[in-house]
N, C-alpha and C. Protein backbone atom coordinates (compact mmCIF):
# COMPACT_ATOMS: atom_id res chain seq x y z
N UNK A 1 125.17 105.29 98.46
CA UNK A 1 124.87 105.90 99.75
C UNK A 1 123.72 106.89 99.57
N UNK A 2 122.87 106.99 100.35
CA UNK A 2 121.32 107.59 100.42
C UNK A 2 121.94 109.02 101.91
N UNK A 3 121.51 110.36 101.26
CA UNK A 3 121.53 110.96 102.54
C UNK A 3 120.16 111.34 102.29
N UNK A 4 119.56 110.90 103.78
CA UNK A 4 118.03 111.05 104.17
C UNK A 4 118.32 112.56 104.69
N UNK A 5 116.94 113.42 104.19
CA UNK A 5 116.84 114.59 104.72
C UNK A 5 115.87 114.88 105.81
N UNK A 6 115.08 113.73 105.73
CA UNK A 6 113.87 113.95 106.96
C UNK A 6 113.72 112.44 106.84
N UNK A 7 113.23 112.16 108.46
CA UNK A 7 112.87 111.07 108.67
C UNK A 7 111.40 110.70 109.24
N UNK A 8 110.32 109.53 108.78
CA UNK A 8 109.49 109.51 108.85
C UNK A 8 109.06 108.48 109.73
N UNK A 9 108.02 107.86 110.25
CA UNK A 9 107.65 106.82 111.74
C UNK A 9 107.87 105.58 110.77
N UNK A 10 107.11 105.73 109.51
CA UNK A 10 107.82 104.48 108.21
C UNK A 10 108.93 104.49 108.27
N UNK A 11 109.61 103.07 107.04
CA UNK A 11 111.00 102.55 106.74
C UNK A 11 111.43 103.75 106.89
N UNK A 12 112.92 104.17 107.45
CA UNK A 12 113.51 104.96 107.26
C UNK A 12 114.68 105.10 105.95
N UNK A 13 115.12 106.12 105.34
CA UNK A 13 115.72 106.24 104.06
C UNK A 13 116.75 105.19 104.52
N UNK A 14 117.35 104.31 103.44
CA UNK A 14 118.59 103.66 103.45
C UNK A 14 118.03 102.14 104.21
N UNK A 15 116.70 102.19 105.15
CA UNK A 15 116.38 100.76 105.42
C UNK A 15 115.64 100.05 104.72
N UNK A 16 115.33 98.66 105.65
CA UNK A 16 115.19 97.62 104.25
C UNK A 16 113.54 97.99 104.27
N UNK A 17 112.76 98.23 102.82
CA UNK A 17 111.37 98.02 102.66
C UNK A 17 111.12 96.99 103.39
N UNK A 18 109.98 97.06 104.01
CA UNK A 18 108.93 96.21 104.79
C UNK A 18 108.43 95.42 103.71
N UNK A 19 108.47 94.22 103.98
CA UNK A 19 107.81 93.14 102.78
C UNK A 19 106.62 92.84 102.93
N UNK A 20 105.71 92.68 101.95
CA UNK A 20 104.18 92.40 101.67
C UNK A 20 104.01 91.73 100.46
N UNK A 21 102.64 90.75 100.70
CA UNK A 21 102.36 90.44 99.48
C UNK A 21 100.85 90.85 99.63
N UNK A 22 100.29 91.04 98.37
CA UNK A 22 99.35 91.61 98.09
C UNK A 22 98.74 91.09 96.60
N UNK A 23 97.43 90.97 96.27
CA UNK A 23 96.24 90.81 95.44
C UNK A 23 96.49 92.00 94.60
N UNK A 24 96.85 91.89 93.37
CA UNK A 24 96.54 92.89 92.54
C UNK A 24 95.70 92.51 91.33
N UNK A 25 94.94 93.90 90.58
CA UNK A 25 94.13 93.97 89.99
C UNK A 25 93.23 92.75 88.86
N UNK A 26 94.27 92.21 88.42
CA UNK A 26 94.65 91.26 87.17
C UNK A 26 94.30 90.03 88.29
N UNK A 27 94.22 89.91 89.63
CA UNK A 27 93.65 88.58 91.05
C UNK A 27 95.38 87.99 90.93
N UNK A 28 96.26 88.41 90.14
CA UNK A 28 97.86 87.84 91.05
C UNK A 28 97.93 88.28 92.00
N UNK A 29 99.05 87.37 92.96
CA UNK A 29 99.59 87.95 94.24
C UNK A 29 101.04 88.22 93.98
N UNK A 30 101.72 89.42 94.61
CA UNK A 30 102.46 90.14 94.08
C UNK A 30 103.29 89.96 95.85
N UNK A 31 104.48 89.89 95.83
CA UNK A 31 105.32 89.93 97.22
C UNK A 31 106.42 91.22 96.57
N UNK A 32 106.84 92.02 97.21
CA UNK A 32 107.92 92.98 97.23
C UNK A 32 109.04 91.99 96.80
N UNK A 33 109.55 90.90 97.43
CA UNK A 33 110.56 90.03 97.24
C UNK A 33 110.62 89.50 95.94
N UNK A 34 109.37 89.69 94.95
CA UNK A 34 109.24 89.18 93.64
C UNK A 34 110.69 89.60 92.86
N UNK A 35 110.44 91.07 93.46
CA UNK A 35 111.63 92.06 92.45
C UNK A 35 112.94 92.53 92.99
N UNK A 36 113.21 91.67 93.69
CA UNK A 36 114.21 91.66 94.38
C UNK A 36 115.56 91.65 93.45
N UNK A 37 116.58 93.18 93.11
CA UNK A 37 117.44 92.87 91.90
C UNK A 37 117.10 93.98 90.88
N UNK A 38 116.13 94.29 91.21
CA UNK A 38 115.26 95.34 90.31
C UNK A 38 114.87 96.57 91.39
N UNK A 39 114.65 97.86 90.29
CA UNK A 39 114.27 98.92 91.05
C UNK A 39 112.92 99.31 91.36
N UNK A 40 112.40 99.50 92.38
CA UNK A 40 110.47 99.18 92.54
C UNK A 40 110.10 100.76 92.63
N UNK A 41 108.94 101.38 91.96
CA UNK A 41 108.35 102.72 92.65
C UNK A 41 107.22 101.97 93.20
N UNK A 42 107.07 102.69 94.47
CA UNK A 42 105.67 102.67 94.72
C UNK A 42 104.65 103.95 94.68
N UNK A 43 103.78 103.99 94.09
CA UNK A 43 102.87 105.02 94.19
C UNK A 43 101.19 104.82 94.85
N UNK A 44 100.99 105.77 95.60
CA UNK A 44 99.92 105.72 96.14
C UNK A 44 99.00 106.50 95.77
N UNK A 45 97.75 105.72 95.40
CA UNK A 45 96.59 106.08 94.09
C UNK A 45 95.53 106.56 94.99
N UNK A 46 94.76 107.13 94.29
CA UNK A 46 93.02 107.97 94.39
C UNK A 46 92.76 108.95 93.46
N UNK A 47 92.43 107.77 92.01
CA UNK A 47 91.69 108.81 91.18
C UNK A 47 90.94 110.07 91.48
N UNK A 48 90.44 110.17 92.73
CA UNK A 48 89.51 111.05 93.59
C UNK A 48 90.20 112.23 93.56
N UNK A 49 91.55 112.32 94.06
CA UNK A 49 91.93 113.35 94.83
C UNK A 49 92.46 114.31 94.17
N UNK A 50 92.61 115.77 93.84
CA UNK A 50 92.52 116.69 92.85
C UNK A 50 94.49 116.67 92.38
N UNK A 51 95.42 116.08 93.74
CA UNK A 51 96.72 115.94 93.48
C UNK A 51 97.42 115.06 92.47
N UNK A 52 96.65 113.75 92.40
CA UNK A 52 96.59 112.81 91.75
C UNK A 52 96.10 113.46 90.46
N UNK A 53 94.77 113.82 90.19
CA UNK A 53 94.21 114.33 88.65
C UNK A 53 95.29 114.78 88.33
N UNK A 54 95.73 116.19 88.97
CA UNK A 54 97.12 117.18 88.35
C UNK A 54 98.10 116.17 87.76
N UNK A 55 98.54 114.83 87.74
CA UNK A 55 99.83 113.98 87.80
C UNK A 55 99.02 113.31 86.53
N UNK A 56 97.80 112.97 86.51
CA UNK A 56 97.24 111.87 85.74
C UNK A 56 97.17 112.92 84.18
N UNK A 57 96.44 114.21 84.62
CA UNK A 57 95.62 114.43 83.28
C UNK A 57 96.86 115.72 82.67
N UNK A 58 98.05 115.64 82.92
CA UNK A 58 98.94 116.35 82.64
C UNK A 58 99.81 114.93 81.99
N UNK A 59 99.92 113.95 82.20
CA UNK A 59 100.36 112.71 81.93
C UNK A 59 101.93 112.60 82.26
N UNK A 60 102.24 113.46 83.55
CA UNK A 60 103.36 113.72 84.13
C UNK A 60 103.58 112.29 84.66
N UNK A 61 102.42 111.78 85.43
CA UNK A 61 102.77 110.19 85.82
C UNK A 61 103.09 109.09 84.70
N UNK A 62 102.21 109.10 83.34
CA UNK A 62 102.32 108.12 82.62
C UNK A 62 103.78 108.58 82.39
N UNK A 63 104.20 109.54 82.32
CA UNK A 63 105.27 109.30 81.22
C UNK A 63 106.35 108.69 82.23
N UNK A 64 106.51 109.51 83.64
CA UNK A 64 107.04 108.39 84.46
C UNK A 64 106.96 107.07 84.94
N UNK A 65 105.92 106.58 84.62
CA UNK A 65 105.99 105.42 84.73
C UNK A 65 106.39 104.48 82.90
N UNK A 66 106.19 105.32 82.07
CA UNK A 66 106.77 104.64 80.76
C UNK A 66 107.81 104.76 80.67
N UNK A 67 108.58 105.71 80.95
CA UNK A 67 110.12 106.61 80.96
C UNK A 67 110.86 105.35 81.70
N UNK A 68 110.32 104.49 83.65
CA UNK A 68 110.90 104.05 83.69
C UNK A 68 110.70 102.31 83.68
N UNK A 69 109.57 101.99 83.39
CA UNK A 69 109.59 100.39 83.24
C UNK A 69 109.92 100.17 81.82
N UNK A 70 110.30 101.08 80.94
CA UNK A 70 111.10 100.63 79.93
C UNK A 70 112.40 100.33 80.58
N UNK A 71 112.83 101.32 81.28
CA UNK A 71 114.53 100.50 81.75
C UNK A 71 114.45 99.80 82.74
N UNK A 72 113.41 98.77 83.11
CA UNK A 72 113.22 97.75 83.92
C UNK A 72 112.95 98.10 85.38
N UNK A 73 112.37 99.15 85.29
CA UNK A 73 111.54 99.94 86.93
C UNK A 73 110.75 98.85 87.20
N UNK A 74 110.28 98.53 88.32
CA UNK A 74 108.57 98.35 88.80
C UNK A 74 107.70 99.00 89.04
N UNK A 75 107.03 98.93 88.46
CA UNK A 75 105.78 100.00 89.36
C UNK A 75 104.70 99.67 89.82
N UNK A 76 104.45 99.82 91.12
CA UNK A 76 103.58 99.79 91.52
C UNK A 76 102.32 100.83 91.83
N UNK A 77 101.05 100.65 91.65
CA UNK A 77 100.25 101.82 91.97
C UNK A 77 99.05 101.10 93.08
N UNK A 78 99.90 101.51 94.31
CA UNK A 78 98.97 101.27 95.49
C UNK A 78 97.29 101.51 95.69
N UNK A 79 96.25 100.83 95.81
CA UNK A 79 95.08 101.56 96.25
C UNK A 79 95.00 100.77 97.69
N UNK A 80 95.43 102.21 98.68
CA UNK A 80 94.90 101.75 100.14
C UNK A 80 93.95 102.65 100.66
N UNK A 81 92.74 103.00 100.11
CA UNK A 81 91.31 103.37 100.28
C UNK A 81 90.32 102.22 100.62
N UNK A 82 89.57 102.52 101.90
CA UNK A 82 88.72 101.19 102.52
C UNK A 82 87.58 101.28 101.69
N UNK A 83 87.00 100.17 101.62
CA UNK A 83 85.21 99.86 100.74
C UNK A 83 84.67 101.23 101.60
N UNK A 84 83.89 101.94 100.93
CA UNK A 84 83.00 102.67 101.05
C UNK A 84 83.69 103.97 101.24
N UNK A 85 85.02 104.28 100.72
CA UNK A 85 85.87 105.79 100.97
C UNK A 85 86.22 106.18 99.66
N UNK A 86 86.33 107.40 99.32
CA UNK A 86 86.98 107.88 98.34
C UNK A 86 88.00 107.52 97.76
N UNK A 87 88.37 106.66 96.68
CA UNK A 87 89.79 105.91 95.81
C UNK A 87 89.25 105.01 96.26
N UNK A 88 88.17 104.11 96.91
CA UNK A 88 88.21 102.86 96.75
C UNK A 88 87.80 101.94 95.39
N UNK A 89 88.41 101.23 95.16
CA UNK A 89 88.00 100.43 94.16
C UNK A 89 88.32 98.61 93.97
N UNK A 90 87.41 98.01 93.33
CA UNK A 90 87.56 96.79 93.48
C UNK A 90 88.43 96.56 92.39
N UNK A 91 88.74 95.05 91.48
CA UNK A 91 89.87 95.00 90.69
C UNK A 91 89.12 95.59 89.61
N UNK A 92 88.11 94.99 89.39
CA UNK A 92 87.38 95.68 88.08
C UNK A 92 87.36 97.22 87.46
N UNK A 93 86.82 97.86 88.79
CA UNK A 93 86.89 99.45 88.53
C UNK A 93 88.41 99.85 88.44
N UNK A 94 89.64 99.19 89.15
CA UNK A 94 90.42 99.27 89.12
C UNK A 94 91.81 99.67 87.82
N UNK A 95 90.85 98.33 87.19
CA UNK A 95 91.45 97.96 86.12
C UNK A 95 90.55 98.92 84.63
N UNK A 96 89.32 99.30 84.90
CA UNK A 96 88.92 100.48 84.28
C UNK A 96 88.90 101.79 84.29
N UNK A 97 89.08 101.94 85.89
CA UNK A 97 89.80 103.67 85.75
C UNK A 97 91.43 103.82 85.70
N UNK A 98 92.26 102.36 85.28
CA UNK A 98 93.77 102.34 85.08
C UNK A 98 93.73 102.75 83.63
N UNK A 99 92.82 102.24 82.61
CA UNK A 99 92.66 102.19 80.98
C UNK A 99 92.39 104.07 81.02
N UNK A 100 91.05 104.28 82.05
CA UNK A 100 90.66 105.49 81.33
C UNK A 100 92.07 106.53 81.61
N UNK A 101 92.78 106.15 82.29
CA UNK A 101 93.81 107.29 82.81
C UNK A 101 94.67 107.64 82.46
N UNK A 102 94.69 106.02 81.71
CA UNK A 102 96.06 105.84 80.19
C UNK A 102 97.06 105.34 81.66
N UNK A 103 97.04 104.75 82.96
CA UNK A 103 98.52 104.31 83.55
C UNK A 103 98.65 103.34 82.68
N UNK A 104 100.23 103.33 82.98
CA UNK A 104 101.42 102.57 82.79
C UNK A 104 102.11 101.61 83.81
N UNK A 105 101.47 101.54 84.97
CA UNK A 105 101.89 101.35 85.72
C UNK A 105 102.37 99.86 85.78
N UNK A 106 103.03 98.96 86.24
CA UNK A 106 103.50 97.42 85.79
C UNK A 106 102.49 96.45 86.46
N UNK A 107 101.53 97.27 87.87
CA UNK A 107 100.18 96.28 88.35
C UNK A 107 99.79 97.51 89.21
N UNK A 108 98.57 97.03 89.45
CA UNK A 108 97.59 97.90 90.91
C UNK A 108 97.37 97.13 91.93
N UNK A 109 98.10 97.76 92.67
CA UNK A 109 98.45 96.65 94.22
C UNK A 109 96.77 96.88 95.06
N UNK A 110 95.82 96.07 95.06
CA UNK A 110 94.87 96.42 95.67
C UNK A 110 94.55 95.97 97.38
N UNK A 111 94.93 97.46 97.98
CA UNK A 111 94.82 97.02 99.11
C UNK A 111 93.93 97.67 100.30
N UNK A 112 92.39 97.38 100.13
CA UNK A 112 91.86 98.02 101.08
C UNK A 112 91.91 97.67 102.52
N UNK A 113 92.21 96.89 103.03
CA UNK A 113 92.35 96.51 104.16
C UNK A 113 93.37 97.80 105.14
N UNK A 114 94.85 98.36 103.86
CA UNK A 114 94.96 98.95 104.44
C UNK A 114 96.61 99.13 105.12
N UNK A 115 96.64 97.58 104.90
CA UNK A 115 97.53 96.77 105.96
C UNK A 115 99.10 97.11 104.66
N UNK A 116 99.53 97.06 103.78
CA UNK A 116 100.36 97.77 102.69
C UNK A 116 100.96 99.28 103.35
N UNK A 117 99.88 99.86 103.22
CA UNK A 117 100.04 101.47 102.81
C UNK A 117 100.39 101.65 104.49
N UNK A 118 99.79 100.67 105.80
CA UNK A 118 100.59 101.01 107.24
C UNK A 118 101.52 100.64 107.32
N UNK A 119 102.40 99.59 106.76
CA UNK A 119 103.52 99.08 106.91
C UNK A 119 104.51 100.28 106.46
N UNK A 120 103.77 100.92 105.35
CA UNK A 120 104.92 101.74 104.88
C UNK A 120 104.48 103.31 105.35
N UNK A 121 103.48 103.59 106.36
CA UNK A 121 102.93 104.36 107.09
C UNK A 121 103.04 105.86 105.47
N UNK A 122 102.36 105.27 104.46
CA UNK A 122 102.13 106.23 103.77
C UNK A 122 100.74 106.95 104.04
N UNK A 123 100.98 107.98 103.57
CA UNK A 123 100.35 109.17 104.27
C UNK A 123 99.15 109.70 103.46
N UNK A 124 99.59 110.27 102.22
CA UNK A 124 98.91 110.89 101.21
C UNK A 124 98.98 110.20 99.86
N UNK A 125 98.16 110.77 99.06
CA UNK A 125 97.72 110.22 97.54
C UNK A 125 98.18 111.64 96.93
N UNK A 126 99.43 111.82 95.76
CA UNK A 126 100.23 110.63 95.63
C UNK A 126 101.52 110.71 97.17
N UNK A 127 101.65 109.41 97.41
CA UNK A 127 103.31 109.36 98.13
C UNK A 127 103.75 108.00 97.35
N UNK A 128 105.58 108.72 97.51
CA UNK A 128 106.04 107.85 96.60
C UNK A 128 107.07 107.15 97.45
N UNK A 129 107.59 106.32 96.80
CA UNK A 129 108.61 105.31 97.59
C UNK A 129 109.61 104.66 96.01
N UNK A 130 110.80 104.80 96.27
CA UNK A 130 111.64 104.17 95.63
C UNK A 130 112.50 103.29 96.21
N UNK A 131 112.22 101.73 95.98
CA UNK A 131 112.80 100.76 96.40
C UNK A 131 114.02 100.47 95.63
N UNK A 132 115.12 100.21 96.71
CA UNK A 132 116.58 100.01 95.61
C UNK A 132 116.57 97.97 95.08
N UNK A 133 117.71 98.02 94.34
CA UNK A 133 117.63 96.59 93.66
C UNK A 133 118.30 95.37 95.57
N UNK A 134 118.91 96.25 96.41
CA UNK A 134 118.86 95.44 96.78
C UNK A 134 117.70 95.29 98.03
N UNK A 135 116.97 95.95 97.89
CA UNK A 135 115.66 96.14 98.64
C UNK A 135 115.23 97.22 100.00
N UNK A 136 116.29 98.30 99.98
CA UNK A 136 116.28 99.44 100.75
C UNK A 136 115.54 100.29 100.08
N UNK A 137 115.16 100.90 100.99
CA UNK A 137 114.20 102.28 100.65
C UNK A 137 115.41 103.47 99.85
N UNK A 138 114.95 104.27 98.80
CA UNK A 138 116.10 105.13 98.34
C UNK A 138 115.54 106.29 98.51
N UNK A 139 114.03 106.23 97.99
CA UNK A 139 113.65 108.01 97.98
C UNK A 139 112.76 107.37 98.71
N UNK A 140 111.61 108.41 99.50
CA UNK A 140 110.05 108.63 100.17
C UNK A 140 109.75 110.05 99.69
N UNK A 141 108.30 109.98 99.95
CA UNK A 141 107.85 111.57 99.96
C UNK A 141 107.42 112.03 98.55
N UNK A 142 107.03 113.33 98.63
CA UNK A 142 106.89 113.86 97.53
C UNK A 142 107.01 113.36 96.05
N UNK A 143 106.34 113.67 94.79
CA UNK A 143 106.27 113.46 93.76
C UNK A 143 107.61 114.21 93.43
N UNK A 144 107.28 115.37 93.82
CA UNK A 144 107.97 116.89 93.09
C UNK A 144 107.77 117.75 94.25
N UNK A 145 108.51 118.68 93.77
CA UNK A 145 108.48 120.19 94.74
C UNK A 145 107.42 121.22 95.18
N UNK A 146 106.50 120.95 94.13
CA UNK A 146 105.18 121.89 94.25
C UNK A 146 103.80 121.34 94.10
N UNK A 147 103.74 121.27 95.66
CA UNK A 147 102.49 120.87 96.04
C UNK A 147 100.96 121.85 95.72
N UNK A 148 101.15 122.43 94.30
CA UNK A 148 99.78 123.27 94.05
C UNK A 148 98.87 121.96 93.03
N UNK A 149 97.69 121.79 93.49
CA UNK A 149 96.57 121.26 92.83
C UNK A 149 96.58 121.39 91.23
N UNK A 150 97.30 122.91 90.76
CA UNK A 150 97.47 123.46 89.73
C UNK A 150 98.24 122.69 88.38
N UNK A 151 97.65 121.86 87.46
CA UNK A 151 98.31 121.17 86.45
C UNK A 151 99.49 122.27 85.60
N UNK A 152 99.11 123.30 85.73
CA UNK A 152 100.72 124.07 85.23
C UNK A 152 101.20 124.09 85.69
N UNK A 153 101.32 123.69 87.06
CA UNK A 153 102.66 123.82 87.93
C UNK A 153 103.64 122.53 87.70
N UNK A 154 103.11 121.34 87.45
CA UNK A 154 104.04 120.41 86.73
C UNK A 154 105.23 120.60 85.68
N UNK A 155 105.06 121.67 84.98
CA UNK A 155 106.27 122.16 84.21
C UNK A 155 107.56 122.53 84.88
N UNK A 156 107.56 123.36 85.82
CA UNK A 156 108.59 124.11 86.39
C UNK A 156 109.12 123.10 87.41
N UNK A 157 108.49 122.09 88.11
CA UNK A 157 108.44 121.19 88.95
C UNK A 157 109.98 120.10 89.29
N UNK A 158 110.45 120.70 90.15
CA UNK A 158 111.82 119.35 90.27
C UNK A 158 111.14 118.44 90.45
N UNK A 159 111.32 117.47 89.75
CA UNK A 159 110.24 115.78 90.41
C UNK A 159 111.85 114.86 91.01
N UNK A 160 111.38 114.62 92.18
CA UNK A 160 112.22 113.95 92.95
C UNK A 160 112.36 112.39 92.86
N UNK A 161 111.15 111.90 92.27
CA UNK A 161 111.24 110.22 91.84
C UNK A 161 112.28 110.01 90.67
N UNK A 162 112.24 111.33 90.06
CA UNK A 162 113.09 111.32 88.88
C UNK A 162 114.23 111.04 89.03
N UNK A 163 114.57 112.18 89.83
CA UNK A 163 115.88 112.78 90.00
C UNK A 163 116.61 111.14 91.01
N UNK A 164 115.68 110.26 91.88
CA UNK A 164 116.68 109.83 92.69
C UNK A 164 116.41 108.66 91.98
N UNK A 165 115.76 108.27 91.06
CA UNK A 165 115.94 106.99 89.77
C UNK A 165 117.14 107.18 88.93
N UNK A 166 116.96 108.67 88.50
CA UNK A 166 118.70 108.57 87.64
C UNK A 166 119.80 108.78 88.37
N UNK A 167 119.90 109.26 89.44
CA UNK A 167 120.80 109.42 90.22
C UNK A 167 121.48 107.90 90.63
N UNK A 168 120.19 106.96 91.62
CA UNK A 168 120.66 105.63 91.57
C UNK A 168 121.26 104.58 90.27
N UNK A 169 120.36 104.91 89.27
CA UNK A 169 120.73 104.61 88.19
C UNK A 169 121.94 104.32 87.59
N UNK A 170 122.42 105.53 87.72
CA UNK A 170 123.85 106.34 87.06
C UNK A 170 125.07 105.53 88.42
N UNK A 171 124.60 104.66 89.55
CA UNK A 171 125.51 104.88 90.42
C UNK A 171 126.10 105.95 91.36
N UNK A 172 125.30 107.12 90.99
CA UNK A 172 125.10 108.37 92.09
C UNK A 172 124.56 108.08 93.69
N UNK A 173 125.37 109.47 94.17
CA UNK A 173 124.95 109.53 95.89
C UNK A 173 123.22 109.97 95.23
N UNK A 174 121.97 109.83 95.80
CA UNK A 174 121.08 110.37 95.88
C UNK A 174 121.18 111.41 96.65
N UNK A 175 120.80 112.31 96.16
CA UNK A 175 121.07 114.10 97.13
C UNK A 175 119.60 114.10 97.61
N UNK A 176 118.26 113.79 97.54
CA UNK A 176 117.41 114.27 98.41
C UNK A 176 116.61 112.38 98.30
N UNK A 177 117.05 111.79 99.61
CA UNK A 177 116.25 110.83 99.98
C UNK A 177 114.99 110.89 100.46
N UNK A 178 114.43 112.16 101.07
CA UNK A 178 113.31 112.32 101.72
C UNK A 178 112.76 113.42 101.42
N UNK A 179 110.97 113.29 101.23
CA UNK A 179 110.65 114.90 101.36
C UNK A 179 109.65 114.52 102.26
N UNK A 180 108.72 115.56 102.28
CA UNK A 180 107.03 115.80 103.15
C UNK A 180 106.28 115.43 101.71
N UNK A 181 105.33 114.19 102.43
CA UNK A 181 104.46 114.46 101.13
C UNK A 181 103.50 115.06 101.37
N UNK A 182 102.77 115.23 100.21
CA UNK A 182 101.71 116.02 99.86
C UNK A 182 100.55 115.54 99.09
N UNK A 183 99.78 115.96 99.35
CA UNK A 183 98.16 115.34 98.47
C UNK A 183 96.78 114.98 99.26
N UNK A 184 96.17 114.08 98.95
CA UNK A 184 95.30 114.04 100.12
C UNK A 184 95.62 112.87 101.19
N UNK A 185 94.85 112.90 102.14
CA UNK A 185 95.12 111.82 102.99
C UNK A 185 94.43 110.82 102.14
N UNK A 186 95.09 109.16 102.78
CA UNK A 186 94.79 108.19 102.41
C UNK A 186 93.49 108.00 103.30
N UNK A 187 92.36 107.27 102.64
CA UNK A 187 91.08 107.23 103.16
C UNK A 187 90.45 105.62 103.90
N UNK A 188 92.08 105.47 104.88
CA UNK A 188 92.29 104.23 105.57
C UNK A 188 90.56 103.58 106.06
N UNK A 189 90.78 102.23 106.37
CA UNK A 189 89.56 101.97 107.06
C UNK A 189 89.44 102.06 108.64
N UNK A 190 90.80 102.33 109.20
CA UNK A 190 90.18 102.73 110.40
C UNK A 190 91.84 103.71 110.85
């Protein structure tokens, strides 16, 4: 059981993810339904944006994303930035600013069009989404608790992807299904 704390115009906590398939980096096509059985993050990327750096060059993200596709997570790392906006990138650059960043991530869902990141009416870079095994939304929102730009602030930081991965994990109620995210806006094409 998921108690949602805020609700957003996206999936709401406890409903079913919106299904997509999508082109990622590596030119596979990737459907949500692939992992159906399995637990999915989604994260929403822009090397650009100073919220994202804080997550990347603190390696607070890699380790979450190594921490959990060792125990059979998915991960996804969304790019829904249009050609000619800030975080846009094609598979190539994609797949070279994934190396320089050191992700971990399991693919880079490349989606400038756009049409991904509205379904799930994500907002900011990073927003996160934790998909359950049987394909409900578990967490949204926030990385963590402290939305400062500031890479020391990652230490002290409740991270909420965490907390509602082991929580589901373990067979736990998830105590915070929802937050406000934070970071920059996504740099949609229209």
């Amino acid at each position: 059981m998921v108690l949602p704390t805020l609700v957003f115009a996206g999936p709401a906590t406890g409903s079913e993810a919106p299904q997509f398939t999508a082109t990622t980096a590596s030119g596979k096509q990737v459907s949500l339904s692939d992992f159906k059985g399995k637990y999915v993050v989604l994260e929403w990327l822009n090397y650009g944006c100073p919220y994202v750096r804080k997550h990347y060059a603190t390696s607070n993200m890699q380790t979450l994303q190594t921490t959990y596709t060792t125990r059979g997570v998915v991960w996804l790392s969304v790019l829904s930035s249009a050609e000619g906006k800030e975080g846009f990138a094609n598979a190539e650059q994609a797949k070279n600013d994934a190396v320089m960043h050191s992700s971990k991530a399991s693919e880079l869902v490349l989606d400038a069009s756009g049409r991904v990141g509205k379904l799930f009416e994500a907002r900011t870079t990073p927003h996160m989404f934790v998909i359950g095994p049987d394909g409900k939304v578990l967490y949204q929102g926030a990385i963590d608790d402290n939305d400062s730009t500031r890479p020391a602030t990652v230490a002290g930081a409740h991270n909420y992807v965490a907390a509602a991965l082991d929580e589901a994990m373990a067979g736990k109620i998830i105590t915070t299904g929802s937050t406000e995210p934070y970071g920059c806006s996504i740099k949609y094409a229209s």
